[in-house]
PDB file of N, CA and C in Angstrom:
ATOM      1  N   UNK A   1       0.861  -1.175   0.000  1.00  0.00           N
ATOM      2  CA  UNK A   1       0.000   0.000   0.000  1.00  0.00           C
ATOM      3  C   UNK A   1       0.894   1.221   0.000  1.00  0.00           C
ATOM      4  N   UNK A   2       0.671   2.125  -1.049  1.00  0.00           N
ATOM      5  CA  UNK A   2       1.326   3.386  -1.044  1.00  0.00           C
ATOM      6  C   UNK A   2       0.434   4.527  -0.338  1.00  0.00           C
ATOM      7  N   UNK A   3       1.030   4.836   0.711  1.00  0.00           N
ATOM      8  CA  UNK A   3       0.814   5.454   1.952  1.00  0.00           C
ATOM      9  C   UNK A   3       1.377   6.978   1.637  1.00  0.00           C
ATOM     10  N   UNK A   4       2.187   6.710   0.317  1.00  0.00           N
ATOM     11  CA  UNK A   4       2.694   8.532   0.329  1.00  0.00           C
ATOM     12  C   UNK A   4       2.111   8.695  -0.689  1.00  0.00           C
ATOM     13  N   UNK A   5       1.552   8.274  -1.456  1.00  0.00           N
ATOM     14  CA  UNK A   5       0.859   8.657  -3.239  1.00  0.00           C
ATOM     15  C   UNK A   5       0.148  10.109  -2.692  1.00  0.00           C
ATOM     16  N   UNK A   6       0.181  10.597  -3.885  1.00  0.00           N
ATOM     17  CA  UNK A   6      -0.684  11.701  -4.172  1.00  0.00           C
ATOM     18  C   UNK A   6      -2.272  11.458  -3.185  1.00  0.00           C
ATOM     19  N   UNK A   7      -2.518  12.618  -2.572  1.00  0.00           N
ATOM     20  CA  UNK A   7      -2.966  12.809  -1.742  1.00  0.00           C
ATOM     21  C   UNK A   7      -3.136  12.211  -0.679  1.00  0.00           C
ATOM     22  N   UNK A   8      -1.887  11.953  -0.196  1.00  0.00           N
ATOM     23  CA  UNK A   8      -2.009  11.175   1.169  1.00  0.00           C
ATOM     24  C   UNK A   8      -2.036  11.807   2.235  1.00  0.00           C
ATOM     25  N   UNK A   9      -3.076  12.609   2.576  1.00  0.00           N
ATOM     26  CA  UNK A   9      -3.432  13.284   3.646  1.00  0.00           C
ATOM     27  C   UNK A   9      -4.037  12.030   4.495  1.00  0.00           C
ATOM     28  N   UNK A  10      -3.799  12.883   6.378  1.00  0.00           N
ATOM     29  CA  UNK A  10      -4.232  11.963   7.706  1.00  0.00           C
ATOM     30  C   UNK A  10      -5.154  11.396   7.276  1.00  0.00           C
ATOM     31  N   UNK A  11      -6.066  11.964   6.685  1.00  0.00           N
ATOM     32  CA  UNK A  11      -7.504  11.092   6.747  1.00  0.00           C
ATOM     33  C   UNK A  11      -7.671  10.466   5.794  1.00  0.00           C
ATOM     34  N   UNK A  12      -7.094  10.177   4.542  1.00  0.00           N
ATOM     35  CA  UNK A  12      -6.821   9.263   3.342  1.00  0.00           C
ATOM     36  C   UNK A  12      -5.572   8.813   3.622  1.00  0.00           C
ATOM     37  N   UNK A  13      -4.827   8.495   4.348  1.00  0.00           N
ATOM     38  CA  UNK A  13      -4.165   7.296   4.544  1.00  0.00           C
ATOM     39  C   UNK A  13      -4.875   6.279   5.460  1.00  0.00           C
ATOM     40  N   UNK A  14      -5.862   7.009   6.519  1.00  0.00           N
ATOM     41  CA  UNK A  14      -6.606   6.024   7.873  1.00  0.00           C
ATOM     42  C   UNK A  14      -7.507   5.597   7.059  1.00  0.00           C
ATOM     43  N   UNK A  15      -8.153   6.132   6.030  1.00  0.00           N
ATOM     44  CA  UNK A  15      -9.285   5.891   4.771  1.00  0.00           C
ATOM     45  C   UNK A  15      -8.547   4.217   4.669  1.00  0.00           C
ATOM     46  N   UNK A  16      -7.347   4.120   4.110  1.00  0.00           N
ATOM     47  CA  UNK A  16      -6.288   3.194   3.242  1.00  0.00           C
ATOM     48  C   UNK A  16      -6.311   2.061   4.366  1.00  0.00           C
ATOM     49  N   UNK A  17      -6.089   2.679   5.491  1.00  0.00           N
ATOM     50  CA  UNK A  17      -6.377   1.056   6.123  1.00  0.00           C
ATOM     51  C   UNK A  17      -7.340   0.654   6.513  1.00  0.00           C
ATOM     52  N   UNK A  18      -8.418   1.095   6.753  1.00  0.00           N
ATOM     53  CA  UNK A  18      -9.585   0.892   7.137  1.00  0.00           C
ATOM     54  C   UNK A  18     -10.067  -0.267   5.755  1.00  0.00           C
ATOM     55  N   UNK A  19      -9.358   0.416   4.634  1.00  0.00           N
ATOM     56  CA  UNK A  19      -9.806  -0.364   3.835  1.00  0.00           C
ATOM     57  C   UNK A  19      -9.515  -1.768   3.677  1.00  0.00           C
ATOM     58  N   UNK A  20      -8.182  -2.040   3.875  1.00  0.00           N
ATOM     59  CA  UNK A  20      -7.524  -3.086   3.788  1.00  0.00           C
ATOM     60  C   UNK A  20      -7.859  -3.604   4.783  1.00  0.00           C
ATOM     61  N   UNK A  21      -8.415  -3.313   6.320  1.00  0.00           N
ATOM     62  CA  UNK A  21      -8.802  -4.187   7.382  1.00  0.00           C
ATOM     63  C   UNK A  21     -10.237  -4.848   6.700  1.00  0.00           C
ATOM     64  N   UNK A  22     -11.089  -3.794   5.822  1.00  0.00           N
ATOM     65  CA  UNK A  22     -12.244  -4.591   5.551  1.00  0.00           C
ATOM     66  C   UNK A  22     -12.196  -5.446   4.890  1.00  0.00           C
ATOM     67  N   UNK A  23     -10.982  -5.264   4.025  1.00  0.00           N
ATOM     68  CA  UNK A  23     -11.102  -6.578   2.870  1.00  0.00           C
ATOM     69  C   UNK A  23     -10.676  -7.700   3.527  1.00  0.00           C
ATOM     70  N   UNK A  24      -9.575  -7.282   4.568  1.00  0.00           N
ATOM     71  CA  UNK A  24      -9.223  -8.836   4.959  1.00  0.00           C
ATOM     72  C   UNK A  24     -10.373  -9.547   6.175  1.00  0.00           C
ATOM     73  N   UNK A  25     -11.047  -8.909   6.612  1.00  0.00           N
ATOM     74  CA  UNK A  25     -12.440  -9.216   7.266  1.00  0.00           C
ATOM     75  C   UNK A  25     -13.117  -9.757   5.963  1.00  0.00           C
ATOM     76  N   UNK A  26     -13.542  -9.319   4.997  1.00  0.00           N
ATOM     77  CA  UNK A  26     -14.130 -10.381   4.082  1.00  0.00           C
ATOM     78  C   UNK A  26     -13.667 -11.541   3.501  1.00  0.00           C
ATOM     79  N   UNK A  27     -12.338 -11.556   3.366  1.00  0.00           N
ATOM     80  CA  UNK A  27     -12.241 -12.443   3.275  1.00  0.00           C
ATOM     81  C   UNK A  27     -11.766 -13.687   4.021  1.00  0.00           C
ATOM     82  N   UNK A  28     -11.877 -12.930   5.651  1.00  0.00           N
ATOM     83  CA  UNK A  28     -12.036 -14.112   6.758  1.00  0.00           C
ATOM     84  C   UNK A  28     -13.316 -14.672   6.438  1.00  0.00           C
ATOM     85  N   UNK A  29     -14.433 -13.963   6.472  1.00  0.00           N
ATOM     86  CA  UNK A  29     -15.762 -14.438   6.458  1.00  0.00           C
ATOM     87  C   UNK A  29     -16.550 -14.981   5.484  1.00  0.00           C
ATOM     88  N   UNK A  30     -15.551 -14.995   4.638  1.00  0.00           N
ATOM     89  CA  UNK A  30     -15.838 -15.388   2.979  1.00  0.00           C
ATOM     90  C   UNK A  30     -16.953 -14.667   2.745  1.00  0.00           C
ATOM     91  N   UNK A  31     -16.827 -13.447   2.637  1.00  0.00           N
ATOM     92  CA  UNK A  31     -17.621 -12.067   1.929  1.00  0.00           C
ATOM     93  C   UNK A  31     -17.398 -11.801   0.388  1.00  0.00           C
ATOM     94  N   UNK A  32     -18.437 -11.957  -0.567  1.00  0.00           N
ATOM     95  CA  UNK A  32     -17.484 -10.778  -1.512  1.00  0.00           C
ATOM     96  C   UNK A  32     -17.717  -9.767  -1.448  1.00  0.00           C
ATOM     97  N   UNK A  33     -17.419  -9.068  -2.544  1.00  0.00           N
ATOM     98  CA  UNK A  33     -17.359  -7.301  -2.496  1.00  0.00           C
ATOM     99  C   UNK A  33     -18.879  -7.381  -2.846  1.00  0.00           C
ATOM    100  N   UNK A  34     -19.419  -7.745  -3.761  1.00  0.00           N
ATOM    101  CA  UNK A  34     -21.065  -7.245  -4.051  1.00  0.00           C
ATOM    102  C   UNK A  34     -21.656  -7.823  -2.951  1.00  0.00           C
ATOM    103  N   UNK A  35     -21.511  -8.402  -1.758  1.00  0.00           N
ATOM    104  CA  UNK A  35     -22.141  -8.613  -0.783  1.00  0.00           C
ATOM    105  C   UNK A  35     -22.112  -7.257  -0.037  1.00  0.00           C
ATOM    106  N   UNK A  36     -21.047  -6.745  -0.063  1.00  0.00           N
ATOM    107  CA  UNK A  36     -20.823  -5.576   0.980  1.00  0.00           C
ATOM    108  C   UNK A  36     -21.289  -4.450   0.011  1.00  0.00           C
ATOM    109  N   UNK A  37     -21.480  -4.404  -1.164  1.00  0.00           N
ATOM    110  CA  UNK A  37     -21.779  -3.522  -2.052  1.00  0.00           C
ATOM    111  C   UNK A  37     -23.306  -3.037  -1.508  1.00  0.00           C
ATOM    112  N   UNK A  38     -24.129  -4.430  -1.723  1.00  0.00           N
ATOM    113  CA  UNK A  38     -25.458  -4.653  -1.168  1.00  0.00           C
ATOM    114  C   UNK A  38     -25.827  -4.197   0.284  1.00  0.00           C
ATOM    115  N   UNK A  39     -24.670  -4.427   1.241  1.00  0.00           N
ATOM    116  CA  UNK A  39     -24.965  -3.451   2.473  1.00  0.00           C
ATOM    117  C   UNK A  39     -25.074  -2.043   2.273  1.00  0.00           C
ATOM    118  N   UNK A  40     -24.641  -1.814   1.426  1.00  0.00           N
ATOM    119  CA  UNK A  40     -24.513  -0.066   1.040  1.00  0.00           C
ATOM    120  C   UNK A  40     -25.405   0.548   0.612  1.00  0.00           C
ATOM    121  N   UNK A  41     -25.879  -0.501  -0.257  1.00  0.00           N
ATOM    122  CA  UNK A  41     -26.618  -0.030  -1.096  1.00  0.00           C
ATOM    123  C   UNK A  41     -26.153   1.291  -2.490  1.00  0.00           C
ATOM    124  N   UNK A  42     -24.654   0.278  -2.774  1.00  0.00           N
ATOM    125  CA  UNK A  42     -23.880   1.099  -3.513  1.00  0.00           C
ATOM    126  C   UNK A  42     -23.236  -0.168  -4.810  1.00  0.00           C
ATOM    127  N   UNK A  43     -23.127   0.183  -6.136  1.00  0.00           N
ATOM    128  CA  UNK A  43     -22.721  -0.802  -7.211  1.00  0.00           C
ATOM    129  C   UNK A  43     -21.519  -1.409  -6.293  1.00  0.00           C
ATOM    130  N   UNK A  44     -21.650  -2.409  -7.467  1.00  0.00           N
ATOM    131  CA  UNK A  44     -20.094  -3.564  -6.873  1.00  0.00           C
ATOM    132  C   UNK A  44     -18.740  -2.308  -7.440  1.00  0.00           C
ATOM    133  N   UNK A  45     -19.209  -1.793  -8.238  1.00  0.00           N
ATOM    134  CA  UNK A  45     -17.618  -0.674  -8.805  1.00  0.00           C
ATOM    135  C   UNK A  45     -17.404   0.287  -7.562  1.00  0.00           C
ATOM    136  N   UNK A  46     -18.663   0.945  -7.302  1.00  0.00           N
ATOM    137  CA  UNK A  46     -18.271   1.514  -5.966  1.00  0.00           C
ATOM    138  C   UNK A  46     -17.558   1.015  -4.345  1.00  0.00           C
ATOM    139  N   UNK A  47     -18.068   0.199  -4.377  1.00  0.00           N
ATOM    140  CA  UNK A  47     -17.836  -0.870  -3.260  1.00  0.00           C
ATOM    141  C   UNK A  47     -16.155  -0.916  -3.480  1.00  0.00           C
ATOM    142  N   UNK A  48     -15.907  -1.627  -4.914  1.00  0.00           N
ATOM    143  CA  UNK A  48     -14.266  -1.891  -5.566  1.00  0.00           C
ATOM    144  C   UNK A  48     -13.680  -0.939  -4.665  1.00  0.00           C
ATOM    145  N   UNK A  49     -14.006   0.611  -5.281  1.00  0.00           N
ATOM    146  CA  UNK A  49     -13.010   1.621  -4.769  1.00  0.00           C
ATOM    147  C   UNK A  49     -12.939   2.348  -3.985  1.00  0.00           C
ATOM    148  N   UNK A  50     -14.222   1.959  -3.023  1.00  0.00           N
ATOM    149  CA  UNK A  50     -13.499   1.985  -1.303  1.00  0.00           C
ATOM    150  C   UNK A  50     -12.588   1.175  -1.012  1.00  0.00           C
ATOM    151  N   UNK A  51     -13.084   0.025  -0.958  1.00  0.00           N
ATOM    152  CA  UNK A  51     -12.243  -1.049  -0.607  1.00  0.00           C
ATOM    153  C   UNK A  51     -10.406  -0.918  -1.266  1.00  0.00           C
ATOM    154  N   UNK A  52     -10.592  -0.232  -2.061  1.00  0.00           N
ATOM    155  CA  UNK A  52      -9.379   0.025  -2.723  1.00  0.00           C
ATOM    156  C   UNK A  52      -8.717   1.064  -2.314  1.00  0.00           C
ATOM    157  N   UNK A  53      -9.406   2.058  -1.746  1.00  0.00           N
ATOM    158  CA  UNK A  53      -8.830   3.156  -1.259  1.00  0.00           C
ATOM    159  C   UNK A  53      -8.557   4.574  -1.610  1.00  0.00           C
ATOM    160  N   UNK A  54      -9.249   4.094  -3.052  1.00  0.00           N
ATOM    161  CA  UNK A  54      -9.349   4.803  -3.907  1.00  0.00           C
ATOM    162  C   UNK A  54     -10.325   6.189  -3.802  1.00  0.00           C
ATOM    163  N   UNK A  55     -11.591   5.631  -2.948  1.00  0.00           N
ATOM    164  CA  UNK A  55     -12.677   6.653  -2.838  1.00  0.00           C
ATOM    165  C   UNK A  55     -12.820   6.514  -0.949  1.00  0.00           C
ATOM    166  N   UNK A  56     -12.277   7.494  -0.288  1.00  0.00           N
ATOM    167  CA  UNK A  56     -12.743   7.581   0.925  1.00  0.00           C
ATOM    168  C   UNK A  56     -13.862   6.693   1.746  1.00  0.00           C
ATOM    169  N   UNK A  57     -13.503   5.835   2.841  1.00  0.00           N
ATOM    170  CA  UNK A  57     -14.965   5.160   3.630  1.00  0.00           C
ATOM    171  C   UNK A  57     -15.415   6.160   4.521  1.00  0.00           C
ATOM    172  N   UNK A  58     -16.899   6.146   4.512  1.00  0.00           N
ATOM    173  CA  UNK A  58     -17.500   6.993   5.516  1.00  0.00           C
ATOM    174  C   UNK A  58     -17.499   6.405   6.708  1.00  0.00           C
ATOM    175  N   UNK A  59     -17.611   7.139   7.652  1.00  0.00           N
ATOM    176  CA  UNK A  59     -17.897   6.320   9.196  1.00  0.00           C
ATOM    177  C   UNK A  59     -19.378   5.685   9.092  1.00  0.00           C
ATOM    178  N   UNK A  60     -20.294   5.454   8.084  1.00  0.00           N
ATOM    179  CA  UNK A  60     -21.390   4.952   7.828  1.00  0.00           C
ATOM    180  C   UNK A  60     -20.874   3.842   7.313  1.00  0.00           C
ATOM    181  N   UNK A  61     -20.633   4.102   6.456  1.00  0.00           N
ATOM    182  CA  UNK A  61     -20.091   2.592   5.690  1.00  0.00           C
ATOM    183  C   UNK A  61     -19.491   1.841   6.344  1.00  0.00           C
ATOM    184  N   UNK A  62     -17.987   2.023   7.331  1.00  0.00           N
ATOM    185  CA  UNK A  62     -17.676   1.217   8.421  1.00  0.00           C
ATOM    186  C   UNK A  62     -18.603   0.829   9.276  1.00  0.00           C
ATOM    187  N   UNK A  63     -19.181   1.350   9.804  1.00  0.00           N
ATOM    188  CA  UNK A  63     -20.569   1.056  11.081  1.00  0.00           C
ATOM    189  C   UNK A  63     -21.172   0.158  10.271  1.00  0.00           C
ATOM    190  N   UNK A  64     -21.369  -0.112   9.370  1.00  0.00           N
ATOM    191  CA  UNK A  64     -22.576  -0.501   8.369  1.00  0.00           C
ATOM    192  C   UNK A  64     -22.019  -2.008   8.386  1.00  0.00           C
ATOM    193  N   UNK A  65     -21.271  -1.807   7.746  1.00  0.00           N
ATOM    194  CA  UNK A  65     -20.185  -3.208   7.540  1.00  0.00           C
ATOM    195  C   UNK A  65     -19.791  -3.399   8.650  1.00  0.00           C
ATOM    196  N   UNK A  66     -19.537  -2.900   9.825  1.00  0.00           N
ATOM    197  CA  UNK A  66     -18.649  -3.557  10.737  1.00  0.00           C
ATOM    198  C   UNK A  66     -19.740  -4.494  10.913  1.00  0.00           C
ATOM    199  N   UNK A  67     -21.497  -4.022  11.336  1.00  0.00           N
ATOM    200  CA  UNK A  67     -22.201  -4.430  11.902  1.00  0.00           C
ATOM    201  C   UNK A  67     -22.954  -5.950  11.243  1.00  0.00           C
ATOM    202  N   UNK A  68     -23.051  -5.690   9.971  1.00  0.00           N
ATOM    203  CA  UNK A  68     -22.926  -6.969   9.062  1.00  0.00           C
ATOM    204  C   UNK A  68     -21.640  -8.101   9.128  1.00  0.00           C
ATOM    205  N   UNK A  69     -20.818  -7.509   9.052  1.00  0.00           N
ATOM    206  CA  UNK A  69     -19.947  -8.380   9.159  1.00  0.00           C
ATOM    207  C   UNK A  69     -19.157  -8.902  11.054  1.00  0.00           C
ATOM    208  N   UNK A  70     -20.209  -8.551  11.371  1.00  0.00           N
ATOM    209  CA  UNK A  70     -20.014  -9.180  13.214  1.00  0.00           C
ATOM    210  C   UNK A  70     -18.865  -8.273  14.058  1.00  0.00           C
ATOM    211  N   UNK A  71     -18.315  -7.851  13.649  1.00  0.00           N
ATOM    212  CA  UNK A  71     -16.756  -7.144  14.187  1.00  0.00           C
ATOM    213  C   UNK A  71     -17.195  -5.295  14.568  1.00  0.00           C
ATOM    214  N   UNK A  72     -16.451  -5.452  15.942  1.00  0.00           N
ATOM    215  CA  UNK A  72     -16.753  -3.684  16.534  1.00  0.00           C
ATOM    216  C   UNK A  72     -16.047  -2.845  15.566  1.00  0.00           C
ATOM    217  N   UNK A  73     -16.430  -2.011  15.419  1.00  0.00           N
ATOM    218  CA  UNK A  73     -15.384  -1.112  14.692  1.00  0.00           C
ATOM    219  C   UNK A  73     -14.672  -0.530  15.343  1.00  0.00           C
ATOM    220  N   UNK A  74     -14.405  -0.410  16.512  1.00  0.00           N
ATOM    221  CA  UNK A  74     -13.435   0.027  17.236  1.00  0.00           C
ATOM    222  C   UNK A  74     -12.309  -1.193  17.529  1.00  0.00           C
ATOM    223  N   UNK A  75     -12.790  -2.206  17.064  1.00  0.00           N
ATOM    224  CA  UNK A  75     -11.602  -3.974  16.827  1.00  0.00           C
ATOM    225  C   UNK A  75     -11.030  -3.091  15.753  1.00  0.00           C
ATOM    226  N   UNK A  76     -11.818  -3.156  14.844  1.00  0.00           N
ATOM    227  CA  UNK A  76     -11.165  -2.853  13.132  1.00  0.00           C
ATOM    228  C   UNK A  76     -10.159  -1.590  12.972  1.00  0.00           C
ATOM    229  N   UNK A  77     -11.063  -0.360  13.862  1.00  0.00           N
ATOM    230  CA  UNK A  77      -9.923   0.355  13.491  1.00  0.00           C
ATOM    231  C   UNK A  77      -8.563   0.747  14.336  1.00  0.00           C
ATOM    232  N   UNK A  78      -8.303  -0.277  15.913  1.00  0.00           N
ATOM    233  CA  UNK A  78      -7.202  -0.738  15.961  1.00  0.00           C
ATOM    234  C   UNK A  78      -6.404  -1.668  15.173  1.00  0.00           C
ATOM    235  N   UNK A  79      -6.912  -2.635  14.988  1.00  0.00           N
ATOM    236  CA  UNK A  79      -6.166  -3.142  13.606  1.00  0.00           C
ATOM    237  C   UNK A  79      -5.950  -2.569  12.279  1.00  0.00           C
ATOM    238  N   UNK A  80      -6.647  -1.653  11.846  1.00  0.00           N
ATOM    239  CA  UNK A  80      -5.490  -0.321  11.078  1.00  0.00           C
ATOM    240  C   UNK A  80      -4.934   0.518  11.548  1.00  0.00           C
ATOM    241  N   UNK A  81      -4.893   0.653  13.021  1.00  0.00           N
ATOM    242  CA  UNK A  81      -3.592   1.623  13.660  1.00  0.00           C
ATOM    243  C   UNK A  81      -2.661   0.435  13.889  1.00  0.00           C
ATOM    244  N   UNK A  82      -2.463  -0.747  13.787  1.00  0.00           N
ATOM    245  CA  UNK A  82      -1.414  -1.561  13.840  1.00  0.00           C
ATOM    246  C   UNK A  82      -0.859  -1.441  13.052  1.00  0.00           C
ATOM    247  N   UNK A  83      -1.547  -1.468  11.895  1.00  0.00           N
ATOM    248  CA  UNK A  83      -1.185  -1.691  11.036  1.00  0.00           C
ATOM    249  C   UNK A  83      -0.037  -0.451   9.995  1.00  0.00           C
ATOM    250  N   UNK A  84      -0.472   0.325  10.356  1.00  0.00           N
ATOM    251  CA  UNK A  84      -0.041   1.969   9.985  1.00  0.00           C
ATOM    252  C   UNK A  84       0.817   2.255  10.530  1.00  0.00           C
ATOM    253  N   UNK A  85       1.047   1.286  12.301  1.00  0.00           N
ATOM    254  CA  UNK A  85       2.078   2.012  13.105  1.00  0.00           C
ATOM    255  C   UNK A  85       3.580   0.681  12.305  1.00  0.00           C
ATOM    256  N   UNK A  86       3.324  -0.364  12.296  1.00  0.00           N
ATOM    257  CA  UNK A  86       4.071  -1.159  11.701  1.00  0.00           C
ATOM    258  C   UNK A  86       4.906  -0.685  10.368  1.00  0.00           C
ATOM    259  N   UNK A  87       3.822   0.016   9.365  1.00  0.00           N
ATOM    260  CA  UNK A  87       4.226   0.700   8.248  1.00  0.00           C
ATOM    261  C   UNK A  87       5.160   1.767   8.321  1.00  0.00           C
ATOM    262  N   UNK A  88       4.839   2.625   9.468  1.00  0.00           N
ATOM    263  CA  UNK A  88       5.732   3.733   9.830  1.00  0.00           C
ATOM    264  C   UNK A  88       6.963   3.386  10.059  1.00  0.00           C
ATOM    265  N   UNK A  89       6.882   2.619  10.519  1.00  0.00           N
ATOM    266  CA  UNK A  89       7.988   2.254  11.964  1.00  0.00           C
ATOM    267  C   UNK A  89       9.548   1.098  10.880  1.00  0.00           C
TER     268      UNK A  89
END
């Protein structure tokens, strides 16, 4: 994950892991993306580029998904401050 790309501001890099914690939550739970698309109530392309990091997650969309997919979001988004602090470090 490129953490310095063009516009890597605080809140689009925490965007970046949040994302990558969700994907790897789906695919603990054997989720796909148009499953979580369908929580949204957003296309599978949209869904893609959150999950990608590409398009900012809302704190809706996390809540949304955390809550579908069983996991606090306050689990999840320590496991992207692990994850970020590991990257730094």
């Amino acid at each position: 994950m490129d953490v310095h790309a063009e516009g890597g501001s605080a809140e689009n890099v925490a965007s970046q892991f949040l994302a990558a914690e969700l994907r790897s939550e789906l695919i603990r739970r054997k989720r796909a993306i148009g499953e979580a698309a369908e929580v949204l109530e957003i296309t599978t392309a949209t869904m893609a580029r959150r999950l990608s990091g590409e398009t900012p997650l809302t704190v809706v969309d996390v809540v949304a998904l955390c809550r579908w997919l069983d996991v606090e979001p306050a689990e999840l988004m320590k496991r992207a401050e692990r994850q970020a602090t590991a990257v730094a470090s």
